[in-house]
PDB file of N, CA and C in Angstrom:
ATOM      1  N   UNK A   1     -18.208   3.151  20.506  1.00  0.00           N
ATOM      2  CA  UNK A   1     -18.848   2.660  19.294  1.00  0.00           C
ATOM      3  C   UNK A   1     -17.808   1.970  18.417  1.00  0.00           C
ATOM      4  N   UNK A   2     -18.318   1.115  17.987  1.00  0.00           N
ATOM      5  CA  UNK A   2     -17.512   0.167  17.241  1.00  0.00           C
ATOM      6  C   UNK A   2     -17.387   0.434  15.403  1.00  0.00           C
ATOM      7  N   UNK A   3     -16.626   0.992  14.957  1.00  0.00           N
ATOM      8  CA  UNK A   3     -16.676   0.929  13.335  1.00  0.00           C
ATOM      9  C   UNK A   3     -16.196  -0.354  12.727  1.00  0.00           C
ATOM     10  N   UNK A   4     -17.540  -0.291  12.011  1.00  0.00           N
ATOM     11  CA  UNK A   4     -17.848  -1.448  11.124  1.00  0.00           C
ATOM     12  C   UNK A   4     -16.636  -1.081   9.605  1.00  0.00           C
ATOM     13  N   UNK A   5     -16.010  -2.491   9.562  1.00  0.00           N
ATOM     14  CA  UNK A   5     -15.161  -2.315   8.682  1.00  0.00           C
ATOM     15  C   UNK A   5     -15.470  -2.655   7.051  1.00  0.00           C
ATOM     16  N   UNK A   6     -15.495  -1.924   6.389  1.00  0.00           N
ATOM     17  CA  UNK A   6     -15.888  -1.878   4.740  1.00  0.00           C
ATOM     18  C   UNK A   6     -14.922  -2.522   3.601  1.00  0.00           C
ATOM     19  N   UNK A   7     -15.576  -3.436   2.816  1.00  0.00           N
ATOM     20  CA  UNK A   7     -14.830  -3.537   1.725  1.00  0.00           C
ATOM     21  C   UNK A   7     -14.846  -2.942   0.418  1.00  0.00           C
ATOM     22  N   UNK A   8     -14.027  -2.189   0.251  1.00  0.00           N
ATOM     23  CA  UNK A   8     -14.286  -1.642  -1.222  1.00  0.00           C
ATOM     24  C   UNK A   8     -13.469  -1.950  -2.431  1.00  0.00           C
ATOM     25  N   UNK A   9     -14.367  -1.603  -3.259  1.00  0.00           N
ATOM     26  CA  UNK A   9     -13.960  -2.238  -4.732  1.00  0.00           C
ATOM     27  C   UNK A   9     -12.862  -1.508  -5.264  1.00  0.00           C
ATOM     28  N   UNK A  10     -11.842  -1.732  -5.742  1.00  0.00           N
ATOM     29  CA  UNK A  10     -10.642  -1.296  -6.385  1.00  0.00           C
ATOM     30  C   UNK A  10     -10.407  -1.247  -7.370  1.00  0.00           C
ATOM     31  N   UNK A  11      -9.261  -1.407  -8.670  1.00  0.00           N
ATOM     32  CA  UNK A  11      -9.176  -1.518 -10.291  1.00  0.00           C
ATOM     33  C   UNK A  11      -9.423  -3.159 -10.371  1.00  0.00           C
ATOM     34  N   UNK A  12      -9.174  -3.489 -11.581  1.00  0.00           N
ATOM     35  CA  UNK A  12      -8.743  -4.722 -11.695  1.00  0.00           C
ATOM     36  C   UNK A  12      -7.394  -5.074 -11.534  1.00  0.00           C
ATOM     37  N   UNK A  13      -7.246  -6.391 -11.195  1.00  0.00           N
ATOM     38  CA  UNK A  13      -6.081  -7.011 -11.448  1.00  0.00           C
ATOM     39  C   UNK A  13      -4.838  -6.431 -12.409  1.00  0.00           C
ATOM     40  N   UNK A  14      -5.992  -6.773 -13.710  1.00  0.00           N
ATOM     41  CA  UNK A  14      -5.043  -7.137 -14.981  1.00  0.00           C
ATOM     42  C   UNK A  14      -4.490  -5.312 -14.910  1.00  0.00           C
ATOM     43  N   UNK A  15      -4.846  -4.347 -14.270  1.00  0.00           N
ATOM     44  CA  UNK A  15      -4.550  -2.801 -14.700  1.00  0.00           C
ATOM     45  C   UNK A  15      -3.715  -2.231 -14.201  1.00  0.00           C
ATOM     46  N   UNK A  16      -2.856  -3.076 -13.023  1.00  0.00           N
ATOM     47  CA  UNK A  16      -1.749  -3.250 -11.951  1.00  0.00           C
ATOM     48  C   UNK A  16      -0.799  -3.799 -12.611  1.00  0.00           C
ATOM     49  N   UNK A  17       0.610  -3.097 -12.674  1.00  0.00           N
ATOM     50  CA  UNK A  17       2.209  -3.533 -13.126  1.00  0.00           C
ATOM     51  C   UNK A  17       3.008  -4.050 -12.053  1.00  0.00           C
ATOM     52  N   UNK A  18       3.390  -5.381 -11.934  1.00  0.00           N
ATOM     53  CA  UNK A  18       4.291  -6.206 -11.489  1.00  0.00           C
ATOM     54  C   UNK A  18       5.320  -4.879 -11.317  1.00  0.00           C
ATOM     55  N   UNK A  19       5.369  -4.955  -9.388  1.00  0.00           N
ATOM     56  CA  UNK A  19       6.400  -3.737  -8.233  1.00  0.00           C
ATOM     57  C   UNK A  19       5.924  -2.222  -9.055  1.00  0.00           C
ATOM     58  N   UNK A  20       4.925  -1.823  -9.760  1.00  0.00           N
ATOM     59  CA  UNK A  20       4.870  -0.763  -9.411  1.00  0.00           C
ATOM     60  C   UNK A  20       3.845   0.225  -8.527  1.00  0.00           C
ATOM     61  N   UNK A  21       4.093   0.788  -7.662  1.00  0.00           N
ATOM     62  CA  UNK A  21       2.645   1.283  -6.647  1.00  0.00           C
ATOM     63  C   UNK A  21       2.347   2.472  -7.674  1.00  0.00           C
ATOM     64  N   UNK A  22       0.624   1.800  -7.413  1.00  0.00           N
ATOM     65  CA  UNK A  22      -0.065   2.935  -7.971  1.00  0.00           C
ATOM     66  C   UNK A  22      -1.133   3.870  -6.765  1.00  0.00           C
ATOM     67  N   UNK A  23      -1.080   4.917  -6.727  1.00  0.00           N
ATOM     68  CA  UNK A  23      -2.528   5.562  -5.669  1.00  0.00           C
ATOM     69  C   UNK A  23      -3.400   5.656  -6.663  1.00  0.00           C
ATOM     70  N   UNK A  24      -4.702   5.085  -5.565  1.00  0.00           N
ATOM     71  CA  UNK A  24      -6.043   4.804  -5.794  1.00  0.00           C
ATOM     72  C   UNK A  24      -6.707   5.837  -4.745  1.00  0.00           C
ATOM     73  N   UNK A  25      -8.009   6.461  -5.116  1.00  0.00           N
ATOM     74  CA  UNK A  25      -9.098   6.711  -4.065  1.00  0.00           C
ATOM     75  C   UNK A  25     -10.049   5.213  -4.126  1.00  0.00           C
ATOM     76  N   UNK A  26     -10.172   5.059  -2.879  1.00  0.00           N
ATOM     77  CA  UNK A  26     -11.310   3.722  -2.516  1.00  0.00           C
ATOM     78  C   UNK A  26     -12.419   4.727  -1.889  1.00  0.00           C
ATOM     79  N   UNK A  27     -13.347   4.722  -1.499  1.00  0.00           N
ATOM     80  CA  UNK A  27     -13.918   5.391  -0.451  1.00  0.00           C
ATOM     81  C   UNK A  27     -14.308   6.709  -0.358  1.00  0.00           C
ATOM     82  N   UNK A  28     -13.422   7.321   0.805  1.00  0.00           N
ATOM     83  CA  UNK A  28     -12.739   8.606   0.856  1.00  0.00           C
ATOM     84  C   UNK A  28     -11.321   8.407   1.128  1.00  0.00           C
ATOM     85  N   UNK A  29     -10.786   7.360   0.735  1.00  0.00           N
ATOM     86  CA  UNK A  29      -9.311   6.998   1.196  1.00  0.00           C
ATOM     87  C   UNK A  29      -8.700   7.042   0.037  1.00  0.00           C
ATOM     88  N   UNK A  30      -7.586   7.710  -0.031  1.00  0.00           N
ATOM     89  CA  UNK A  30      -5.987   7.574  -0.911  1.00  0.00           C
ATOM     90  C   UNK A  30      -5.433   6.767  -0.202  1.00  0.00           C
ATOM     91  N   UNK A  31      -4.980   5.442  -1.132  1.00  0.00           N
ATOM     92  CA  UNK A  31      -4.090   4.159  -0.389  1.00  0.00           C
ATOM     93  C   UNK A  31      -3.359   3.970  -1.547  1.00  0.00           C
ATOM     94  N   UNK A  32      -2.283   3.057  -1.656  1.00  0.00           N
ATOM     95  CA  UNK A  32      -1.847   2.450  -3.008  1.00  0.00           C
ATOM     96  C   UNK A  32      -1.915   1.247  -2.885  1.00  0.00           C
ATOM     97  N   UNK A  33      -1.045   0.870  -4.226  1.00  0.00           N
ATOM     98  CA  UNK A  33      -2.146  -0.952  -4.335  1.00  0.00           C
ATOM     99  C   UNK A  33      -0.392  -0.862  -5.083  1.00  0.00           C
ATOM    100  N   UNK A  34       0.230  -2.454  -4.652  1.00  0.00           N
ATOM    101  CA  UNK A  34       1.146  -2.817  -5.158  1.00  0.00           C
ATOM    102  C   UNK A  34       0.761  -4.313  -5.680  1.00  0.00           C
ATOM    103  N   UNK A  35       1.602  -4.563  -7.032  1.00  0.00           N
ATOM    104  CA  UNK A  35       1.261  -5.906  -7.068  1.00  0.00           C
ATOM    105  C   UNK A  35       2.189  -6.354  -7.212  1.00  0.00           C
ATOM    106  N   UNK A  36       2.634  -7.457  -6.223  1.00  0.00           N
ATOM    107  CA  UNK A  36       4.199  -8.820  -5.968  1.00  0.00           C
ATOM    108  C   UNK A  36       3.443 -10.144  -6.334  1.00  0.00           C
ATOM    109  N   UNK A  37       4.088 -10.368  -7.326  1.00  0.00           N
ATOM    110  CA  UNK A  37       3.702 -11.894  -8.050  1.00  0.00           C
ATOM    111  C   UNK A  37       1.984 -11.951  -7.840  1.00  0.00           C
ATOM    112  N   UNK A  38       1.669 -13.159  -7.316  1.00  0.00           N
ATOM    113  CA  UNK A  38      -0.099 -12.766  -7.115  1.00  0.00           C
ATOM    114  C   UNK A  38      -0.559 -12.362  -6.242  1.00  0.00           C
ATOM    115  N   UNK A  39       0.227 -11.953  -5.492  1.00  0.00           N
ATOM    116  CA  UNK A  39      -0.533 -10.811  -4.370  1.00  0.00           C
ATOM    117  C   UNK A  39      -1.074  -9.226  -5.162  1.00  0.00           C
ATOM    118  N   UNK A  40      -1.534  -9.090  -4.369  1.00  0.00           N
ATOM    119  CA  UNK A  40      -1.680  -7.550  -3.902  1.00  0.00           C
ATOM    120  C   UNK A  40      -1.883  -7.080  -2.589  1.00  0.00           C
ATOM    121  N   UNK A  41      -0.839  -6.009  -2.915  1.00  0.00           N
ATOM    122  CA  UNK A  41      -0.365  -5.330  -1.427  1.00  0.00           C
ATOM    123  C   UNK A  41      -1.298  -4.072  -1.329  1.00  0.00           C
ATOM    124  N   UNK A  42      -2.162  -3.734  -0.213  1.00  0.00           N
ATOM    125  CA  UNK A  42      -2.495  -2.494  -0.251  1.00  0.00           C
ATOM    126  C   UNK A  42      -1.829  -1.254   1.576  1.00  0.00           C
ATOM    127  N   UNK A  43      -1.930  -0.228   1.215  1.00  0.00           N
ATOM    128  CA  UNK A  43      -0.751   0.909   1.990  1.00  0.00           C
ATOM    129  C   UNK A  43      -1.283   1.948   2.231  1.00  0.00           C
ATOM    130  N   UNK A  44      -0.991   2.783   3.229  1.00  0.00           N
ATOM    131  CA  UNK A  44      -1.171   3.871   3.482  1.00  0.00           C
ATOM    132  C   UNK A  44      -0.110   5.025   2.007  1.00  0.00           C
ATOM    133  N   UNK A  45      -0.928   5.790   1.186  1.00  0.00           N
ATOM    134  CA  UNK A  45      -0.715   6.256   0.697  1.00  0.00           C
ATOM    135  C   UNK A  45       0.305   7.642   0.868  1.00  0.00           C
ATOM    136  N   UNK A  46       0.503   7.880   2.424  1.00  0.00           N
ATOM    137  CA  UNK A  46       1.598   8.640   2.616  1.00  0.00           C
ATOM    138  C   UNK A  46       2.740   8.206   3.742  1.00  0.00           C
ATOM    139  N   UNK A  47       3.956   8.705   3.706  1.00  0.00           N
ATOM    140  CA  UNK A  47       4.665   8.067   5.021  1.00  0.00           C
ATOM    141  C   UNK A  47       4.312   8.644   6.238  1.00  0.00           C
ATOM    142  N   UNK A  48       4.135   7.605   7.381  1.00  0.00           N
ATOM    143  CA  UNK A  48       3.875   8.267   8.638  1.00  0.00           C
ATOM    144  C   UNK A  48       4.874   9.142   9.041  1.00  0.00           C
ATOM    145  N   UNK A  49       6.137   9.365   8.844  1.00  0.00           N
ATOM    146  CA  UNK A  49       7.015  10.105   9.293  1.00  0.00           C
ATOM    147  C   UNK A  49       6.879  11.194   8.773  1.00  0.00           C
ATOM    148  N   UNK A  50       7.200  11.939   7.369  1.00  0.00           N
ATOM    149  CA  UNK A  50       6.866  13.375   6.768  1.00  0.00           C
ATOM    150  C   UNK A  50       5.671  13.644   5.509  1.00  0.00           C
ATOM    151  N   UNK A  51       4.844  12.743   5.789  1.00  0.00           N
ATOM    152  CA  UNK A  51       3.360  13.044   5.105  1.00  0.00           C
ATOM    153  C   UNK A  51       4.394  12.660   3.151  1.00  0.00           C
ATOM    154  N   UNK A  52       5.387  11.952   2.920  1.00  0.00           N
ATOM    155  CA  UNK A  52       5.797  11.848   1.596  1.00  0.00           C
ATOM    156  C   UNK A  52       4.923  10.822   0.889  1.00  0.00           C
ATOM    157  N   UNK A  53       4.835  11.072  -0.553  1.00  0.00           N
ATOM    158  CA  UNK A  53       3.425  10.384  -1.459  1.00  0.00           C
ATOM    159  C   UNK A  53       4.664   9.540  -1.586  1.00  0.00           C
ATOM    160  N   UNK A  54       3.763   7.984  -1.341  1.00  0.00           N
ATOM    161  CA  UNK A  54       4.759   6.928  -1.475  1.00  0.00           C
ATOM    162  C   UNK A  54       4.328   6.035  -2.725  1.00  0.00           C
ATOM    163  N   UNK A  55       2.981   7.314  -3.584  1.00  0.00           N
ATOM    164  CA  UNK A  55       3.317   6.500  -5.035  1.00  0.00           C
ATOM    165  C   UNK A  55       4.475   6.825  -5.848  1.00  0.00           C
ATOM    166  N   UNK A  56       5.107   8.357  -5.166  1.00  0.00           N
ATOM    167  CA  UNK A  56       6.509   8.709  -5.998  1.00  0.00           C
ATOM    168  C   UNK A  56       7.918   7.993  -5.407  1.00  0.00           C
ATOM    169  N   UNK A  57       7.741   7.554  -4.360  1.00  0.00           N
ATOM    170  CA  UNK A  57       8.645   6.513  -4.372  1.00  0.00           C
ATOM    171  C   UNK A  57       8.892   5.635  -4.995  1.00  0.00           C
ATOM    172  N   UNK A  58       9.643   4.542  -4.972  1.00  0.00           N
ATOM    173  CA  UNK A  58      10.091   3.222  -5.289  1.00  0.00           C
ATOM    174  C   UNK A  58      10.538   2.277  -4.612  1.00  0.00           C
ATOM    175  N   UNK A  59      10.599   0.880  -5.120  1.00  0.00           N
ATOM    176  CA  UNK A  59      11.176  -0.373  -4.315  1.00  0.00           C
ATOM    177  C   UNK A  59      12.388  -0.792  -4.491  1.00  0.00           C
ATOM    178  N   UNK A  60      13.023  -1.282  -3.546  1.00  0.00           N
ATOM    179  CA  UNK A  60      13.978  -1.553  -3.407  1.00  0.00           C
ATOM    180  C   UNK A  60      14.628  -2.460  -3.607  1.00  0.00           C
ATOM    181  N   UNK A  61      15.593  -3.103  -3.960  1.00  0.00           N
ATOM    182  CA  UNK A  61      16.002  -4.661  -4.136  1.00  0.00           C
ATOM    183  C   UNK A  61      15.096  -5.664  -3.202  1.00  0.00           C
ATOM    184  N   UNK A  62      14.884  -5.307  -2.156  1.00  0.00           N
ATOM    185  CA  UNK A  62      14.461  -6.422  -0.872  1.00  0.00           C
ATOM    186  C   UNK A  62      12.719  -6.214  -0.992  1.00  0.00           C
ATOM    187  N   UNK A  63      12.123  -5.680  -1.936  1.00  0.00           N
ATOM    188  CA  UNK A  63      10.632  -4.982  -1.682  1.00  0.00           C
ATOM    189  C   UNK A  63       9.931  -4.060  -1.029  1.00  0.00           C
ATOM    190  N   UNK A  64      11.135  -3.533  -0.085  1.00  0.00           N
ATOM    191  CA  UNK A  64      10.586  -2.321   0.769  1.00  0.00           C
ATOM    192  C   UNK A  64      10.418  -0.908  -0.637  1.00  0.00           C
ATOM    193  N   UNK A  65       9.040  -0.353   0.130  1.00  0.00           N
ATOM    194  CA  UNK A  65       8.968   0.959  -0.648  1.00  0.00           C
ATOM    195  C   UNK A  65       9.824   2.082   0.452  1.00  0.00           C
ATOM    196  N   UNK A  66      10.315   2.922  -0.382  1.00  0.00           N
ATOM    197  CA  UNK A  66      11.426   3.595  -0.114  1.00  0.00           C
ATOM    198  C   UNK A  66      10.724   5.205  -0.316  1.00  0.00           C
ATOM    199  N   UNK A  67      10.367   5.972   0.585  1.00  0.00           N
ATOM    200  CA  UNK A  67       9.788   7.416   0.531  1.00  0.00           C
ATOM    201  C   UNK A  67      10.864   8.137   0.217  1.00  0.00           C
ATOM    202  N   UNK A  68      10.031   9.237  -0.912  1.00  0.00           N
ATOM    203  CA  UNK A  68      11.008   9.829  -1.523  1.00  0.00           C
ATOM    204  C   UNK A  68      11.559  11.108  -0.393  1.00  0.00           C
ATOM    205  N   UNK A  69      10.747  11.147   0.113  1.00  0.00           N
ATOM    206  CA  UNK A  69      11.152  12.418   1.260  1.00  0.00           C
ATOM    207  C   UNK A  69      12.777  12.367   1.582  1.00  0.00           C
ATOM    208  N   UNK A  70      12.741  11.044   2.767  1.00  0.00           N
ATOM    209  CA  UNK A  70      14.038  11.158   3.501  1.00  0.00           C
ATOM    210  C   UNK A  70      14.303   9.512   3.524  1.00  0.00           C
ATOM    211  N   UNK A  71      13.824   8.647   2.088  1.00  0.00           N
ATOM    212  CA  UNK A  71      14.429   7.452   1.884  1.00  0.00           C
ATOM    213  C   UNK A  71      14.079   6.574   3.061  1.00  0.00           C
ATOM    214  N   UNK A  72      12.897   6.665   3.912  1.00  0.00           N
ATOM    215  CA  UNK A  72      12.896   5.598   4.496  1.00  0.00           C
ATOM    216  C   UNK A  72      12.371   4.338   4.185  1.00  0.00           C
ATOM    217  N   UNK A  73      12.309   3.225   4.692  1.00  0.00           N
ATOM    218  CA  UNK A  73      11.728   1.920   4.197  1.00  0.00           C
ATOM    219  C   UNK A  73      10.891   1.080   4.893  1.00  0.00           C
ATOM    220  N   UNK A  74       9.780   0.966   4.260  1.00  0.00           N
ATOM    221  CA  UNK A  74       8.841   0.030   4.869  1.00  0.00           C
ATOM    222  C   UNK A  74       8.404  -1.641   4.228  1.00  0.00           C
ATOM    223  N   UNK A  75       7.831  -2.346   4.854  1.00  0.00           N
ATOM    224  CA  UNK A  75       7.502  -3.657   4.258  1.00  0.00           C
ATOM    225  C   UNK A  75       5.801  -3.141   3.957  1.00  0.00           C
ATOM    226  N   UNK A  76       6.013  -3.266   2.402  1.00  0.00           N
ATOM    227  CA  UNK A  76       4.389  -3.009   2.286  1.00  0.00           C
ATOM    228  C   UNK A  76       3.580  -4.109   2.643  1.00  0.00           C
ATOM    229  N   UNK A  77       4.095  -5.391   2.876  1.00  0.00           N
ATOM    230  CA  UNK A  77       2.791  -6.453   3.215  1.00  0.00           C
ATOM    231  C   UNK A  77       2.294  -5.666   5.161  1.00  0.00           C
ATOM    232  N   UNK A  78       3.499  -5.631   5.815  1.00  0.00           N
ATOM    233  CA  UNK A  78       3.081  -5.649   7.290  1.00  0.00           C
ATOM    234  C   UNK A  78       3.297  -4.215   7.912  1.00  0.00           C
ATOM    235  N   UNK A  79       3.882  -3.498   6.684  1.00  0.00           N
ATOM    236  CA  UNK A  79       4.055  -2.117   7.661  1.00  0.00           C
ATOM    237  C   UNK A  79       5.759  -1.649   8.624  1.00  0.00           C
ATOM    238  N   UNK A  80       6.317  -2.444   8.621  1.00  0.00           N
ATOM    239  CA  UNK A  80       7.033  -2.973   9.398  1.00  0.00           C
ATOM    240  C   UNK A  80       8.333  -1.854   8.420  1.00  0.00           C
ATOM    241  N   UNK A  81       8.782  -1.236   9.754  1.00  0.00           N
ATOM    242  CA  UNK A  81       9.762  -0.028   9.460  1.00  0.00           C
ATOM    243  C   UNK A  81      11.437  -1.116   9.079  1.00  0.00           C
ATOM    244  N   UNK A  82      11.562  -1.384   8.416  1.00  0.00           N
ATOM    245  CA  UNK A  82      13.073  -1.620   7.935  1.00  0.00           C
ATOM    246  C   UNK A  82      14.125  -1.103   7.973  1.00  0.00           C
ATOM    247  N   UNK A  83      14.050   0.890   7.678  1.00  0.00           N
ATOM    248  CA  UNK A  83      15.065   1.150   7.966  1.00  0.00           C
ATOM    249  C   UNK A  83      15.744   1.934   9.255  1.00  0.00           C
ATOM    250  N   UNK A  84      14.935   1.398   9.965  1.00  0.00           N
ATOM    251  CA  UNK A  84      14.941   1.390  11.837  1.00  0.00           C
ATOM    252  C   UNK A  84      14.568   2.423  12.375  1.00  0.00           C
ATOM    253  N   UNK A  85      13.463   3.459  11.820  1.00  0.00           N
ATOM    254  CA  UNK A  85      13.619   4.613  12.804  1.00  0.00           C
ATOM    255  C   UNK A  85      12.123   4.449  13.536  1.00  0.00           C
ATOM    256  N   UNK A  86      11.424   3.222  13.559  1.00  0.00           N
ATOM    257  CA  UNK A  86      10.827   3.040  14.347  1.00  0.00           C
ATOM    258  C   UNK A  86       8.895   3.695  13.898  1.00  0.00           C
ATOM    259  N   UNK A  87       8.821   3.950  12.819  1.00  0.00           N
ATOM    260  CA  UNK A  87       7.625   4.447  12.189  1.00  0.00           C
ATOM    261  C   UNK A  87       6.890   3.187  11.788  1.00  0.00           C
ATOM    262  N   UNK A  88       5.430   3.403  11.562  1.00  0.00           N
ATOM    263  CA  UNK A  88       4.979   2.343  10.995  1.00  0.00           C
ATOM    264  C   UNK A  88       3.874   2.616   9.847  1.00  0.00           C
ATOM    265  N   UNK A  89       3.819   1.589   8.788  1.00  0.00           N
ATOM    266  CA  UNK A  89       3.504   1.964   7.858  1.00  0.00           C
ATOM    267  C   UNK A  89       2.045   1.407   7.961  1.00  0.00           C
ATOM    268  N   UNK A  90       0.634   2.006   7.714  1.00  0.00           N
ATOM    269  CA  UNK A  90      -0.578   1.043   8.107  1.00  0.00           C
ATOM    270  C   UNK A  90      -1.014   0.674   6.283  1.00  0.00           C
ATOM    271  N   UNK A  91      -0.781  -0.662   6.614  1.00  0.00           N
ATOM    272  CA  UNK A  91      -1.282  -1.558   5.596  1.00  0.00           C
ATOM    273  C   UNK A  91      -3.057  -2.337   5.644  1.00  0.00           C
ATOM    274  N   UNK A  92      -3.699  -2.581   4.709  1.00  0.00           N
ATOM    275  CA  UNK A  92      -4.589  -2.867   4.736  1.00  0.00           C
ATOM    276  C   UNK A  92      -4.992  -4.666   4.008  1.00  0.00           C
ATOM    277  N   UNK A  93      -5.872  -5.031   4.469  1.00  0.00           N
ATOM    278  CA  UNK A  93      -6.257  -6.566   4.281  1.00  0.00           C
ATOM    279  C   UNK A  93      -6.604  -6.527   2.370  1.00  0.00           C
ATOM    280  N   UNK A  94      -6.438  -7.000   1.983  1.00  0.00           N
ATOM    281  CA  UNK A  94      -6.812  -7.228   0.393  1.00  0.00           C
ATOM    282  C   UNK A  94      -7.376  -8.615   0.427  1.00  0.00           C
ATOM    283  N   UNK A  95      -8.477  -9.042  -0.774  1.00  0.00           N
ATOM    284  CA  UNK A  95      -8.993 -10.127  -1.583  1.00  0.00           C
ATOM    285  C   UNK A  95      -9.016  -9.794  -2.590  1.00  0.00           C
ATOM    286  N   UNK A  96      -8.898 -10.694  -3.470  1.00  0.00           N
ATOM    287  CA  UNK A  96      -9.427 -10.643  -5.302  1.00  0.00           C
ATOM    288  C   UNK A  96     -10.187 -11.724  -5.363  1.00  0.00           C
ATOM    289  N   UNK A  97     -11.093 -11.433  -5.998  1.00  0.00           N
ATOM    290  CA  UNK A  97     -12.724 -11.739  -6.289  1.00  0.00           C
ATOM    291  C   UNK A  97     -12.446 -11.529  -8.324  1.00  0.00           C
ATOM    292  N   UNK A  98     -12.704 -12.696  -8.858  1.00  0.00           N
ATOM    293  CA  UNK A  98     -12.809 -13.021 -10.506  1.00  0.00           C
ATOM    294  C   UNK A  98     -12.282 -11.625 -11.060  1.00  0.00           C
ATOM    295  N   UNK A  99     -10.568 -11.474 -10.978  1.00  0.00           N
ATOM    296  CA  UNK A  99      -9.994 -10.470 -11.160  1.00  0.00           C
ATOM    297  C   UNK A  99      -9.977  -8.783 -10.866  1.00  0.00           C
ATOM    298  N   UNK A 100     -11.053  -8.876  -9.337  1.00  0.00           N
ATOM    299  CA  UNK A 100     -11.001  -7.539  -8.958  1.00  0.00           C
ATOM    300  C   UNK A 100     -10.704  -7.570  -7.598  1.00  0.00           C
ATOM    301  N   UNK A 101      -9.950  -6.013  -6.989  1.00  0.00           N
ATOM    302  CA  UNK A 101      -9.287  -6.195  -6.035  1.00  0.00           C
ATOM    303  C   UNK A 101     -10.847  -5.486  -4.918  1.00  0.00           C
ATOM    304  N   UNK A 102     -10.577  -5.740  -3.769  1.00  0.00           N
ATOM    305  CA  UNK A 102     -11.204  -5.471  -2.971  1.00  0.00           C
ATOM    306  C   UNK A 102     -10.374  -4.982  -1.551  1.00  0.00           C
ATOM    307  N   UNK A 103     -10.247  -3.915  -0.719  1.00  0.00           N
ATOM    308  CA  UNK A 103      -9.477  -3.309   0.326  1.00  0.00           C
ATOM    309  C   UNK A 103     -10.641  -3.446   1.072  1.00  0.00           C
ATOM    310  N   UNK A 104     -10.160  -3.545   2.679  1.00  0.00           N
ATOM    311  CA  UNK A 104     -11.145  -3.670   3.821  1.00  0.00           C
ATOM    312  C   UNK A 104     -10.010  -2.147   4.493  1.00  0.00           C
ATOM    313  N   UNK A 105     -11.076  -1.476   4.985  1.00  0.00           N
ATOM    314  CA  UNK A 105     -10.533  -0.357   6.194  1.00  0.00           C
ATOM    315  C   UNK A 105     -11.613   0.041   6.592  1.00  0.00           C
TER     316      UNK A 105
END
């Protein structure tokens, strides 16, 4: 069976701080929502490696969010493990629609 993929409605725009991640419930999902210039980035709300809340993390000079657990680093647009231990971070598709965000999972 095939799951049909959902878009759900998020905060607004304007309620998001330039690099800081905030966790959101969408759904039944805890994700966070980052905002880089006019993007928005949306994330798996914990690290795949030790379950760490990666809204208490932070970013890094280069934009990777950095888990507070054991400091590892991911690219929040693609997921993509940076600081090499081979984990991956699952990121999700975003649109904004007349200043509101919308997540597909």
């Amino acid at each position: 069976m095939i799951e049909e993929k959902v878009w759900y409605s998020g905060p607004n725009t304007g309620s998001l701080e330039e690099g800081k991640i905030v966790e959101v419930l969408l759904g039944e999902k805890t994700l966070c929502l980052l905002k880089r210039g006019e993007k928005i980035l949306a994330f798996s709300a914990l690290c795949p490696h030790a379950s760490g809340r990666l809204c208490e993390g932070k970013i890094d000079s280069r934009g990777n969010v950095v888990c507070p657990v054991h400091q590892y680093r991911f690219n929040p647009a693609n997921g993509y493990n940076s600081s090499g231990e081979g984990y991956h971070l699952k990121t999700f598709p975003v649109k904004l629609e007349d200043g509101l965000i919308f997540v597909q999972f």
